[in-house]
C-alpha atoms as a PDB file:
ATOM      1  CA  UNK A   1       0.000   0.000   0.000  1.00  0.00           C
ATOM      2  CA  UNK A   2       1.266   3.471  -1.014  1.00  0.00           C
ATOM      3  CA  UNK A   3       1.998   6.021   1.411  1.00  0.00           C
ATOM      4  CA  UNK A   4      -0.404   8.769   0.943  1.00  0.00           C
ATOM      5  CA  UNK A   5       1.040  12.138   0.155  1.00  0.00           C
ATOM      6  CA  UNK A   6       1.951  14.461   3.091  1.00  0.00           C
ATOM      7  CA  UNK A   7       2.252  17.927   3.276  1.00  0.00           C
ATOM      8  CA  UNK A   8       4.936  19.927   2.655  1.00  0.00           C
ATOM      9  CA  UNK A   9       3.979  23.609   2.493  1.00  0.00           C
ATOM     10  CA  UNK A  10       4.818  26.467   5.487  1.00  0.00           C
ATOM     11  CA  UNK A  11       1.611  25.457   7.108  1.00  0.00           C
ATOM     12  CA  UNK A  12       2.832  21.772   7.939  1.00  0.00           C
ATOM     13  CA  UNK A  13       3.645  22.704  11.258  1.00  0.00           C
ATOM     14  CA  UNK A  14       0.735  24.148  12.093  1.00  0.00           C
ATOM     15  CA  UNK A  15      -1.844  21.606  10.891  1.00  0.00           C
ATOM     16  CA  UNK A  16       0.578  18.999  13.015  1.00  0.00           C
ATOM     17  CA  UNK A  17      -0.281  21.034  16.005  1.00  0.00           C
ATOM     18  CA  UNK A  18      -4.060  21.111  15.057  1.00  0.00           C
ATOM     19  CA  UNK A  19      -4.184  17.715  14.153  1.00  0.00           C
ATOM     20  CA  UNK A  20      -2.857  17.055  18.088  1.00  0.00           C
ATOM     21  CA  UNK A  21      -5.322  19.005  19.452  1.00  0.00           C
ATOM     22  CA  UNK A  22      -8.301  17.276  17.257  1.00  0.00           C
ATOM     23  CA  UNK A  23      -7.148  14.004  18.389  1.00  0.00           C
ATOM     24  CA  UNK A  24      -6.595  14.953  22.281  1.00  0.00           C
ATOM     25  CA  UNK A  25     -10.306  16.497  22.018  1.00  0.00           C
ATOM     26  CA  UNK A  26     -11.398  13.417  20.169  1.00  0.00           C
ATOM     27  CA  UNK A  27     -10.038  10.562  22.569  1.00  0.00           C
ATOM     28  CA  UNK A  28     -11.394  12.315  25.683  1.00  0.00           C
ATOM     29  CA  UNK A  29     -14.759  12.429  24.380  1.00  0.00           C
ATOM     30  CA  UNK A  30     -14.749   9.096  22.971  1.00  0.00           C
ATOM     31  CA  UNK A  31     -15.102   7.195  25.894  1.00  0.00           C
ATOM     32  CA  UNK A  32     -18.454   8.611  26.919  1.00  0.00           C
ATOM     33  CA  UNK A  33     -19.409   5.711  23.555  1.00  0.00           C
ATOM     34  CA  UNK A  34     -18.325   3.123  25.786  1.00  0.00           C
ATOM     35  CA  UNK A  35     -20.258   4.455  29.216  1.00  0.00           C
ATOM     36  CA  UNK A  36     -23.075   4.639  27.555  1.00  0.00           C
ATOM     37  CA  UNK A  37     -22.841   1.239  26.005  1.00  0.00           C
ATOM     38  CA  UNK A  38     -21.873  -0.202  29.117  1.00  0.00           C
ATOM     39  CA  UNK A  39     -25.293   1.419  30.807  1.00  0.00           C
ATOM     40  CA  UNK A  40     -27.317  -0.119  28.013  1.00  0.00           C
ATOM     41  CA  UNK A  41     -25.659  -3.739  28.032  1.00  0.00           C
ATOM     42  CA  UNK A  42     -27.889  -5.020  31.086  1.00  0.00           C
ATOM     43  CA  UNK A  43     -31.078  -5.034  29.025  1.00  0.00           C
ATOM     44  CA  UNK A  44     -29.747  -4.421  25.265  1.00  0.00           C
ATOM     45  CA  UNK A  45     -26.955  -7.291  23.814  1.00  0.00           C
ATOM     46  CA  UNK A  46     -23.692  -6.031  22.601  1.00  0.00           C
ATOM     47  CA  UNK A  47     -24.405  -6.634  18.685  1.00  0.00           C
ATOM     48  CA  UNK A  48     -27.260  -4.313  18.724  1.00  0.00           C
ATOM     49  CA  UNK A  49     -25.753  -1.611  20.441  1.00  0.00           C
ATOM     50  CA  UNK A  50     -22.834  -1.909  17.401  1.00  0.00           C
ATOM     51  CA  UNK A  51     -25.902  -1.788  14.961  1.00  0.00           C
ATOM     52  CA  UNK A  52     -27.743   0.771  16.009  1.00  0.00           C
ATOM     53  CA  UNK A  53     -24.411   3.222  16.760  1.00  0.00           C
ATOM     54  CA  UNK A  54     -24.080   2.654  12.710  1.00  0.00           C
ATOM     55  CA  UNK A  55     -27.627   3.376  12.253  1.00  0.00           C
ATOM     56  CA  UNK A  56     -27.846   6.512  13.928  1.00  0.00           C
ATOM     57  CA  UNK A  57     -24.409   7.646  12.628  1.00  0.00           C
ATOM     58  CA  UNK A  58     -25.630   6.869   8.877  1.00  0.00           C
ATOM     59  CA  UNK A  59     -28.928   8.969   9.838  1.00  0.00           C
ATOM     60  CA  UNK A  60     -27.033  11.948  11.637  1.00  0.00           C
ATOM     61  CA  UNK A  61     -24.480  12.270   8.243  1.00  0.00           C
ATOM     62  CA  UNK A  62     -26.848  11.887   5.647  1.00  0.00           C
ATOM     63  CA  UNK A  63     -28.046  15.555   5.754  1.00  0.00           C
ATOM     64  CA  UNK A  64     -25.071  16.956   6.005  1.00  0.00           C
ATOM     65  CA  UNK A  65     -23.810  14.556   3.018  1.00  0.00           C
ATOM     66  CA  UNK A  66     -26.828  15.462   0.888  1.00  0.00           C
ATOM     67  CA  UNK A  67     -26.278  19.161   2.026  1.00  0.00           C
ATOM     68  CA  UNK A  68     -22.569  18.691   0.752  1.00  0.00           C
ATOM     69  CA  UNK A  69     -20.801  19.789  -2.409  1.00  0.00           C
ATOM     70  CA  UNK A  70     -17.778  17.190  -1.785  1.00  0.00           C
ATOM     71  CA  UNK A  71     -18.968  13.902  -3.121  1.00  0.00           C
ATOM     72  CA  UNK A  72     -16.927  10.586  -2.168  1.00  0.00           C
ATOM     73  CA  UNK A  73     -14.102  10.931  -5.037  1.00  0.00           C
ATOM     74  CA  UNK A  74     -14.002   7.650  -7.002  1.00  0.00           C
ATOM     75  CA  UNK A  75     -15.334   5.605  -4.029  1.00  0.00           C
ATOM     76  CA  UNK A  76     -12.926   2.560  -3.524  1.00  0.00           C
ATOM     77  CA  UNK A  77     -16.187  -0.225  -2.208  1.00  0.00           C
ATOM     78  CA  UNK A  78     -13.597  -3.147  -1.087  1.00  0.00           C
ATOM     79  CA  UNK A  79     -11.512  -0.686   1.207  1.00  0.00           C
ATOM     80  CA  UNK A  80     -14.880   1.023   2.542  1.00  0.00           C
ATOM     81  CA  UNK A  81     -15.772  -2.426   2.928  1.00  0.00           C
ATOM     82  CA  UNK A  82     -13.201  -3.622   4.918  1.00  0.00           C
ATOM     83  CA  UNK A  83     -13.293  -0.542   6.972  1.00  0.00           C
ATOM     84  CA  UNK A  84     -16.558  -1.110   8.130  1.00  0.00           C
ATOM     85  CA  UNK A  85     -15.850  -5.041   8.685  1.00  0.00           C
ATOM     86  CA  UNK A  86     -12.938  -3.693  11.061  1.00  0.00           C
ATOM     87  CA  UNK A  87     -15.089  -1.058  12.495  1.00  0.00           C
ATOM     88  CA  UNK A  88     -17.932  -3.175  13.054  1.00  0.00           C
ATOM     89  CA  UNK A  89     -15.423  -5.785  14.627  1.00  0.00           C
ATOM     90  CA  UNK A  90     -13.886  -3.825  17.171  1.00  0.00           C
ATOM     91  CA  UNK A  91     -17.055  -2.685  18.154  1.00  0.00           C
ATOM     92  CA  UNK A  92     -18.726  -5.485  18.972  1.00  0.00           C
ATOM     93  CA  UNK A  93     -16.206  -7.375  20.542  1.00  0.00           C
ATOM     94  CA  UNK A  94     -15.572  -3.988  22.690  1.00  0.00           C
ATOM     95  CA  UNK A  95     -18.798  -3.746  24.059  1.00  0.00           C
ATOM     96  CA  UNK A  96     -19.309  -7.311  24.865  1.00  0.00           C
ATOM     97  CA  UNK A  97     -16.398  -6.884  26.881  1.00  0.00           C
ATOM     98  CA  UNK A  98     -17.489  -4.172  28.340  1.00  0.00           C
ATOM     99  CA  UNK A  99     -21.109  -6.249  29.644  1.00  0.00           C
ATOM    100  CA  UNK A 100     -18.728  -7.852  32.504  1.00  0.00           C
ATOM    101  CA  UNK A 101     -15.408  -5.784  32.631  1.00  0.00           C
ATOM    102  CA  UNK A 102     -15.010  -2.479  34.425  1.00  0.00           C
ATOM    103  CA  UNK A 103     -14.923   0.707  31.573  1.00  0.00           C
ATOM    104  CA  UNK A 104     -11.014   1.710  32.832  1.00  0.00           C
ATOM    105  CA  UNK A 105     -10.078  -1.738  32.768  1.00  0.00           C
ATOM    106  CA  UNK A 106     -11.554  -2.422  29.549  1.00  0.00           C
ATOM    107  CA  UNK A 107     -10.111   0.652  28.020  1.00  0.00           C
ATOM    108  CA  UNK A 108      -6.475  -0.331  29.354  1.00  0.00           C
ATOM    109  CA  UNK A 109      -6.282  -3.771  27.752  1.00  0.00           C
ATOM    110  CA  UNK A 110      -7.587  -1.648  24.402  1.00  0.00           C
ATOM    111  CA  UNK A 111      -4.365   0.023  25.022  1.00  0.00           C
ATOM    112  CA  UNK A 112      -1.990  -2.379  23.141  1.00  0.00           C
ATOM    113  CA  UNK A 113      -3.939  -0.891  19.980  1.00  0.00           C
ATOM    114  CA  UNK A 114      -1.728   2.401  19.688  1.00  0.00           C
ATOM    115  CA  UNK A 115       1.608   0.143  19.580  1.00  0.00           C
ATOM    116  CA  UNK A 116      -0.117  -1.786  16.990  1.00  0.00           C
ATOM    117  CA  UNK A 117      -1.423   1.194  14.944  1.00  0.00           C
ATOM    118  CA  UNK A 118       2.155   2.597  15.071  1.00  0.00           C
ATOM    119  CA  UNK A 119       4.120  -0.548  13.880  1.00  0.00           C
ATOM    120  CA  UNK A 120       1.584  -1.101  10.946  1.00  0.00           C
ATOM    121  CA  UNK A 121       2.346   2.831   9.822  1.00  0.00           C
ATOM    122  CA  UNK A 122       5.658   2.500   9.378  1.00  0.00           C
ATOM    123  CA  UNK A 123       5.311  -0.876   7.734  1.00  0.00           C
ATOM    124  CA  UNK A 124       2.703  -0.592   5.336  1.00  0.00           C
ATOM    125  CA  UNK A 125       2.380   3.691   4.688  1.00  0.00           C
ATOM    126  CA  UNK A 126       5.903   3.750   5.527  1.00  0.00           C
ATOM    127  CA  UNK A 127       5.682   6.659   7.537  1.00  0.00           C
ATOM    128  CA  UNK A 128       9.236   7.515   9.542  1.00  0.00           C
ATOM    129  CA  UNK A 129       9.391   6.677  13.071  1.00  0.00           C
ATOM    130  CA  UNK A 130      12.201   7.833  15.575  1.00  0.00           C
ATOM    131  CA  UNK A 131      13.418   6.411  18.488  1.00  0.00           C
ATOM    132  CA  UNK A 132      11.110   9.317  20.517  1.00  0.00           C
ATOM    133  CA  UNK A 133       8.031   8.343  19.037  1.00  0.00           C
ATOM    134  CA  UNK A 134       8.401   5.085  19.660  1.00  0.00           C
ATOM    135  CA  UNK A 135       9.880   4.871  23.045  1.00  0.00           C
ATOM    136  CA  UNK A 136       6.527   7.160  24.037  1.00  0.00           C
ATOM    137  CA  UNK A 137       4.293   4.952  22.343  1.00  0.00           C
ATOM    138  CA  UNK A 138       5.970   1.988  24.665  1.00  0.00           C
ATOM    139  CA  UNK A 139       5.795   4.483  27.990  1.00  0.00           C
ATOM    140  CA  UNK A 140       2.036   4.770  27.355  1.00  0.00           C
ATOM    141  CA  UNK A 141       1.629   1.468  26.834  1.00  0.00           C
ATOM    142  CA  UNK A 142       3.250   0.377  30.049  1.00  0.00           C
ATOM    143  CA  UNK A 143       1.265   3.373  31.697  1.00  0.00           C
ATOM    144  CA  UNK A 144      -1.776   1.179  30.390  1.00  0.00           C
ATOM    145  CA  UNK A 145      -0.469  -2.314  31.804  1.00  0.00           C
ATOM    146  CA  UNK A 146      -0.025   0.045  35.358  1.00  0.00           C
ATOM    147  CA  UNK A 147      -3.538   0.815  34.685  1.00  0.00           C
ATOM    148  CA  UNK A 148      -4.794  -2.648  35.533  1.00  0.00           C
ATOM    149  CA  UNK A 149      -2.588  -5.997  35.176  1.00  0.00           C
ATOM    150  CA  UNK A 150      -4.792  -7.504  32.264  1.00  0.00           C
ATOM    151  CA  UNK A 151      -4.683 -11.425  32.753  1.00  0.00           C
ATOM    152  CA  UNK A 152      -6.973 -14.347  31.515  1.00  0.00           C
ATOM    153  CA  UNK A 153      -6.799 -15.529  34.877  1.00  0.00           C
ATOM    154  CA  UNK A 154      -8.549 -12.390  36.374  1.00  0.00           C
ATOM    155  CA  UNK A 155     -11.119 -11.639  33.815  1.00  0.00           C
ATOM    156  CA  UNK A 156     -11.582 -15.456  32.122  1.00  0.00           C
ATOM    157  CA  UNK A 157     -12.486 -15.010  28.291  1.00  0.00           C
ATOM    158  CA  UNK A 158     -14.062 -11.352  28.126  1.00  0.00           C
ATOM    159  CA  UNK A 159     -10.094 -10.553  28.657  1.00  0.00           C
ATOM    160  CA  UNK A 160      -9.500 -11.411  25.016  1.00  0.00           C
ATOM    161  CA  UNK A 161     -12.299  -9.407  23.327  1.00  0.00           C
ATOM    162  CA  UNK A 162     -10.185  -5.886  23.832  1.00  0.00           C
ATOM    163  CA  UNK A 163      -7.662  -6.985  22.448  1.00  0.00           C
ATOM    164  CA  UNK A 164      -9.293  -8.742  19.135  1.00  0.00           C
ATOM    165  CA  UNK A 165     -10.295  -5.034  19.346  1.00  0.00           C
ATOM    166  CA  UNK A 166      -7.328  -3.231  19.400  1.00  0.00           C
ATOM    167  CA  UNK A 167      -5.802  -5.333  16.301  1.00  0.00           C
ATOM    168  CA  UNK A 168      -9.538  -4.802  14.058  1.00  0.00           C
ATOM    169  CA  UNK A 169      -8.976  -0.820  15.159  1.00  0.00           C
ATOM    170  CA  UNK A 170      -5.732  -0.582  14.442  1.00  0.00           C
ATOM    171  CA  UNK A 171      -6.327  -2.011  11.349  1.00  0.00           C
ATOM    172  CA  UNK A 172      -9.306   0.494  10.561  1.00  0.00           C
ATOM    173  CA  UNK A 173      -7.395   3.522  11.464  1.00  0.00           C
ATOM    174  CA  UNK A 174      -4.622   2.516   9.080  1.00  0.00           C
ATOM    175  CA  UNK A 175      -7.088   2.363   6.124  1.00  0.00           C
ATOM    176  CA  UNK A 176      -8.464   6.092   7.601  1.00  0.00           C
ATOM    177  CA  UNK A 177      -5.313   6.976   7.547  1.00  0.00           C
ATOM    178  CA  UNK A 178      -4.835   5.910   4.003  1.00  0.00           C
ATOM    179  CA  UNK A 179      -8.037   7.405   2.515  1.00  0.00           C
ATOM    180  CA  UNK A 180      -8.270  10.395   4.817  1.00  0.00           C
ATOM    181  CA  UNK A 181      -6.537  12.742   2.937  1.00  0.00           C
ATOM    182  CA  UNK A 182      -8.095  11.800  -0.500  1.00  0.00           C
ATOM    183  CA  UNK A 183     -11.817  11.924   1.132  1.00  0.00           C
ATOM    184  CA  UNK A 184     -13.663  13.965   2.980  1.00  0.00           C
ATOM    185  CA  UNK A 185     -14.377  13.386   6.668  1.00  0.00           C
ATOM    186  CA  UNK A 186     -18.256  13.130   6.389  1.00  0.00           C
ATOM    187  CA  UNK A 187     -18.610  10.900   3.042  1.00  0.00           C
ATOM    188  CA  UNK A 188     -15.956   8.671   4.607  1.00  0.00           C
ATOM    189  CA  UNK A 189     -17.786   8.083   7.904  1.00  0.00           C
ATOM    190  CA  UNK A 190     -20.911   8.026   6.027  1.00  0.00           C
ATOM    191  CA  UNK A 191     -19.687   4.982   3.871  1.00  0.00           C
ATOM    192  CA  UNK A 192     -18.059   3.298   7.031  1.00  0.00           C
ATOM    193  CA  UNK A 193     -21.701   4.078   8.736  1.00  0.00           C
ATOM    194  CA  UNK A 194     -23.838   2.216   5.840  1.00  0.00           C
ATOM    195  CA  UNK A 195     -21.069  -0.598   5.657  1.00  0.00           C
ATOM    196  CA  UNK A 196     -20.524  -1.303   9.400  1.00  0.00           C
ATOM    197  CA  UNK A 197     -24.648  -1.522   9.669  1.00  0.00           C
ATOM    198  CA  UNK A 198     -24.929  -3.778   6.883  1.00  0.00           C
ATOM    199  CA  UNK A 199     -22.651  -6.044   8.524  1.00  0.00           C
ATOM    200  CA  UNK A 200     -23.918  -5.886  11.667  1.00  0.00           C
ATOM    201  CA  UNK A 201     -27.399  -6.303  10.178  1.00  0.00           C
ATOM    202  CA  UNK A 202     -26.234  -9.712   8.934  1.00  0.00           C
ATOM    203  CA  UNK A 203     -24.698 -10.512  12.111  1.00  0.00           C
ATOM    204  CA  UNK A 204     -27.901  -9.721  13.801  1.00  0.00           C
ATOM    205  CA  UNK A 205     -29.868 -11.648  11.713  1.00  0.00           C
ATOM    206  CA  UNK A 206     -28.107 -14.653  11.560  1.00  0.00           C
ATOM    207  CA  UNK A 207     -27.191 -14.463  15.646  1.00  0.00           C
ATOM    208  CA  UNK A 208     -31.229 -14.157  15.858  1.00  0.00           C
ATOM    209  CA  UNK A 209     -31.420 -17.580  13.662  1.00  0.00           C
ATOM    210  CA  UNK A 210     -28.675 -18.987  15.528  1.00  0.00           C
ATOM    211  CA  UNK A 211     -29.766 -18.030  19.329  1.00  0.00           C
ATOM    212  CA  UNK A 212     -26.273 -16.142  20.039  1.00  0.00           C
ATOM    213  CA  UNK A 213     -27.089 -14.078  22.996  1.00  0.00           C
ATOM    214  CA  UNK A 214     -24.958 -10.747  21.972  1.00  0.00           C
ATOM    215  CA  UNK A 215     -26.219 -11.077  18.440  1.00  0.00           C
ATOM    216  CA  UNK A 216     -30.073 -12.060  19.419  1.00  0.00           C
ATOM    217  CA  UNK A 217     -31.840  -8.103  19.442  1.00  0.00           C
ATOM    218  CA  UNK A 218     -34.794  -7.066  21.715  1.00  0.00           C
ATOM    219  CA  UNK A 219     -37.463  -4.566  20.958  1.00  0.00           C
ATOM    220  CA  UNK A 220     -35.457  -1.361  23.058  1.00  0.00           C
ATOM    221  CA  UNK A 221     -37.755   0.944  25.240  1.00  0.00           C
ATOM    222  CA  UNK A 222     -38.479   4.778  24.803  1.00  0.00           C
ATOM    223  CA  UNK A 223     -35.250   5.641  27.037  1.00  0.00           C
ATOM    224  CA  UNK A 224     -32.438   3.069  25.530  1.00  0.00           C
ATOM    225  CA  UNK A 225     -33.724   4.312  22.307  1.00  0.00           C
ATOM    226  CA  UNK A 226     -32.486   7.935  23.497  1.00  0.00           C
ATOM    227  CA  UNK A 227     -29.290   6.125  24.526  1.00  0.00           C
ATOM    228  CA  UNK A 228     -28.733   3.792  21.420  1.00  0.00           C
ATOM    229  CA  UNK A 229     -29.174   7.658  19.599  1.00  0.00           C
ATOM    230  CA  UNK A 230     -26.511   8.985  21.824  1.00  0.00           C
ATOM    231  CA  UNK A 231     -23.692   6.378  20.912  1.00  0.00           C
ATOM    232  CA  UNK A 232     -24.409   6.649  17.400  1.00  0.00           C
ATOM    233  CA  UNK A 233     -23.896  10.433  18.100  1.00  0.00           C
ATOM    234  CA  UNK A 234     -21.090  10.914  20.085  1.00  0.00           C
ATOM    235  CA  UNK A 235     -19.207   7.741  17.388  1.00  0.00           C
ATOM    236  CA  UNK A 236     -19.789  10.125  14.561  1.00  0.00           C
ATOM    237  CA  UNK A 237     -18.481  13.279  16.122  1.00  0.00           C
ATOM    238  CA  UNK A 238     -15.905  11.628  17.864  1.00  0.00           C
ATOM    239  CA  UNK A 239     -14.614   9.630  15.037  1.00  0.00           C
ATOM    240  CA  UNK A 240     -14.693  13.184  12.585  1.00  0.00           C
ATOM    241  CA  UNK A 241     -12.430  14.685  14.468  1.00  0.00           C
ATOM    242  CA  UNK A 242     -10.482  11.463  14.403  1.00  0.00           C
ATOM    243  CA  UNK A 243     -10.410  11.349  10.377  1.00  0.00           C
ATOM    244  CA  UNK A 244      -9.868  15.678  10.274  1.00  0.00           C
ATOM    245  CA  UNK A 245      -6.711  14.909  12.177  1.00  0.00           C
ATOM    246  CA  UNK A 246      -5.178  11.935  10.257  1.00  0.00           C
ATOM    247  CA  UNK A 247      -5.819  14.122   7.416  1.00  0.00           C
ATOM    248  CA  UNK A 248      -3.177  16.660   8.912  1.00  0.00           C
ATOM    249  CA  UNK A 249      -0.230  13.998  10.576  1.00  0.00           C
ATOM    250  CA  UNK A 250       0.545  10.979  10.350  1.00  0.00           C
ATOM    251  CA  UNK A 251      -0.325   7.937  12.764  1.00  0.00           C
ATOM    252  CA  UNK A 252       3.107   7.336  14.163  1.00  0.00           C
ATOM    253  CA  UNK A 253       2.393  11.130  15.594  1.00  0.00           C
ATOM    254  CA  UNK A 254      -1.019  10.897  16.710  1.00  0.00           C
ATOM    255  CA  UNK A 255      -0.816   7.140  17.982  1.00  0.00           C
ATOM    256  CA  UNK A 256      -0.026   7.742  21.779  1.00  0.00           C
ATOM    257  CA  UNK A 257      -2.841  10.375  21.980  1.00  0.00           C
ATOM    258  CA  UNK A 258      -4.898   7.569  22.253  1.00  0.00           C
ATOM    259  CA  UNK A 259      -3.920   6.662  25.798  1.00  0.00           C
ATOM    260  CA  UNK A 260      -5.677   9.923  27.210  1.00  0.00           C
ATOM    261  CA  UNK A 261      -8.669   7.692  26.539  1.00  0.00           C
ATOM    262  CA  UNK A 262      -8.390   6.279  29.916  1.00  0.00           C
ATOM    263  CA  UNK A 263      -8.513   9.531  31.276  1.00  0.00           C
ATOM    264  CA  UNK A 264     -12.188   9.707  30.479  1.00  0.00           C
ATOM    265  CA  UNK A 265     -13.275   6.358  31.175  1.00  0.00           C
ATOM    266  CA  UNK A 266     -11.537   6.697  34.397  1.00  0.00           C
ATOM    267  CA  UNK A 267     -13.619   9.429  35.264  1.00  0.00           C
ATOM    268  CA  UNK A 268     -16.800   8.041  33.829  1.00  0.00           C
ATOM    269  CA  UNK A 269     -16.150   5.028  35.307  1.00  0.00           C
ATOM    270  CA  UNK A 270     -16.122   6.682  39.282  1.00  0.00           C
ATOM    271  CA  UNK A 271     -18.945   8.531  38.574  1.00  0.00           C
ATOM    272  CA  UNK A 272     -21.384   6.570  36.977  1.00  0.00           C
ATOM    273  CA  UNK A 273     -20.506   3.175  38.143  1.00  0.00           C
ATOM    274  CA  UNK A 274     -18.688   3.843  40.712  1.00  0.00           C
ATOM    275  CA  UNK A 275     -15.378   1.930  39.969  1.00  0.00           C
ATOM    276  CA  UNK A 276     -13.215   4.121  42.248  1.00  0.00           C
ATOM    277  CA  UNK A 277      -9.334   3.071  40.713  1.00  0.00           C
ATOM    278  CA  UNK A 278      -6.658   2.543  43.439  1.00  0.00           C
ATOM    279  CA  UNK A 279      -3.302   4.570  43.594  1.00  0.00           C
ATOM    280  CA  UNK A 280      -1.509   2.060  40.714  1.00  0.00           C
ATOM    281  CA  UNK A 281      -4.373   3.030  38.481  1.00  0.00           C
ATOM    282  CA  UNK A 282      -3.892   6.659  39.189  1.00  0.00           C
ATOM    283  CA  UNK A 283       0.342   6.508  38.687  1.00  0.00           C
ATOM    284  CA  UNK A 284      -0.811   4.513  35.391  1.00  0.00           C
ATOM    285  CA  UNK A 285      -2.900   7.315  34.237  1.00  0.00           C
ATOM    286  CA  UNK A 286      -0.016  10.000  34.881  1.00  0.00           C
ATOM    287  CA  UNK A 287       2.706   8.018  32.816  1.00  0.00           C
ATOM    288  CA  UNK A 288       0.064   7.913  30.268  1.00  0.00           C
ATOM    289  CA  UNK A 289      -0.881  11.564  30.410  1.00  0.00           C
ATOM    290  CA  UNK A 290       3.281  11.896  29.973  1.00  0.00           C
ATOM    291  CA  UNK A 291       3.563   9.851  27.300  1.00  0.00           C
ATOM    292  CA  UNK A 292       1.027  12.138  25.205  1.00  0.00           C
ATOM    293  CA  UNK A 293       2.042  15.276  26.573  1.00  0.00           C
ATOM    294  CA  UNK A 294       5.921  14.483  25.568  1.00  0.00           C
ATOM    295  CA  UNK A 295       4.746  13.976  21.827  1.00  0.00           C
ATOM    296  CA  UNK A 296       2.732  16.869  21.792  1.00  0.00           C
ATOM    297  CA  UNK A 297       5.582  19.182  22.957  1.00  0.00           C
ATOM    298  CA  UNK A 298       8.368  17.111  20.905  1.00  0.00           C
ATOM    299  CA  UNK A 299       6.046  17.275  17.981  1.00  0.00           C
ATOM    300  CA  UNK A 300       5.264  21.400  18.352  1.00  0.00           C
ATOM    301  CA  UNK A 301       8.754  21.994  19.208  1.00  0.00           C
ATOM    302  CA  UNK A 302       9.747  20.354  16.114  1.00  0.00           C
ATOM    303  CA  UNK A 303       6.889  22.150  13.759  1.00  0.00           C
ATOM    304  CA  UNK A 304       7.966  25.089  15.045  1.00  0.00           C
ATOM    305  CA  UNK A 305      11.444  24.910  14.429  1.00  0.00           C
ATOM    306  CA  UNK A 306      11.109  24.336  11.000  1.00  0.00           C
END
């Protein structure tokens, strides 16, 4: 896969810093996706929560594509495809884990996913990496293993579901990152929103057939309609800034901003569930704050100077 082309003009520096900023703003609101579907998974199973945050996404874009003057530009149907297999993949395996799991703890086995996303940049876009980069990438994911000491032991088979959903995100944020700067942010979630739903429509229907429990959908009442509407929302917003920022740096930059994820879900997690974290969790979450802070100052520094 080709690299896509990067910018090179005076302004480079300055839509790194942007792009920064998108992301932080984007992975601290993020996580309110994942309290909400955790709220809804006692009555609602985890495969339709994933459908209906692609239905509502599809339904809160479609005005504003139809309203649009930047039509998808030769629309590439077996990469859109395969973003909204991945999409619909990490989603679902996500928020199953999320029906037992605690929302920090969750979120800190997810963590491996920014190492991943990083490594698969350089290999296939072939975007530079130095030793900086990487060596905050690796203090953010150790931050993360601080965060909670994932183990199969502890949390049986849920355990594995984050990560199955940090390699099929990973994977979809590499294809973002290669179409991102060729598309425009709302076409390309729209695409990924009527793709992921069709898949998870199938899913659905054939878990129905099949009596899978996450895949078997109930008739939702007037409330977890309001808060199936709300993670279809806050994925779309959330995941727009995600594509305007890939569209201004590349992954290997914007990689460990991820980690300030579990700054969120920490939060959210204390206050609506009341999963108070212990003092590791809270020296976990400062080395990860670190880890994204350094990059941000490295990578403005750095803009700057040139």
């Amino acid at each position: 896969m080709a690299a896509p082309d990067t910018p090179h003009s005076s302004n480079a520096g300055e839509d790194t810093t942007r792009a920064m900023v998108l992301m932080i703003a984007a992975m601290l609101w993020l996580p309110c996706i994942d309290a909400l579907a955790k709220t809804l998974s006692a009555t609602i199973p985890s495969g339709q929560i994933s459908w209906s945050r692609f239905l509502f996404q599809t339904l809160f874009l479609l005005p504003f594509f139809l309203l649009g003057k930047r039509p998808l530009k030769r629309p590439r149907y077996l990469v859109h495809a395969a973003r909204g297999c991945l999409i619909a993949l990490a989603t679902l395996l996500f928020f199953s884990a999320l029906k037992t799991m605690p929302l920090a703890e969750t979120i800190a086995i997810f963590f491996v996913e920014p190492l991943i996303l990083t490594l698969l940049c350089v290999v296939f876009l072939k975007e530079p990496i130095g030793w900086r980069r990487l060596t905050a990438v690796g203090v953010g994911f150790i931050g993360a293993l601080i965060v909670i000491r994932p183990s199969y032991e502890n949390f049986g088979l849920p355990a594995i579901f984050p990560l199955g959903a940090a390699f099929a995100f990973a994977s979809y944020l590499l294809l973002t990152r290669s179409m991102a700067q060729k598309e425009g942010a709302v076409p390309l979630q729209l695409v990924t929103g009527v793709f992921g739903g069709l898949i998870m429509s199938v899913a659905l229907l054939a878990g129905s057939l099949a009596g899978v429990d996450v895949l078997d959908p109930v008739w939702p009442t007037a409330f977890e309609w309001l808060l199936l509407a709300g993670v279809g929302v806050v994925a779309t917003t959330g995941h727009l800034l995600v594509v305007h920022a890939f569209r201004r740096a590349e992954g290997a930059i914007l990689a460990p901003f991820q980690y300030l994820e579990i700054i969120s879900a920490t939060f959210l997690g204390l206050f609506i569930f009341d999963e108070f974290p212990d003092l590791t969790t809270w020296f976990g979450v400062m080395v990860i704050v670190g880890s994204g802070t350094y990059v941000f100052y490295r990578e403005h520094k750095t803009a700057r100077a040139s």
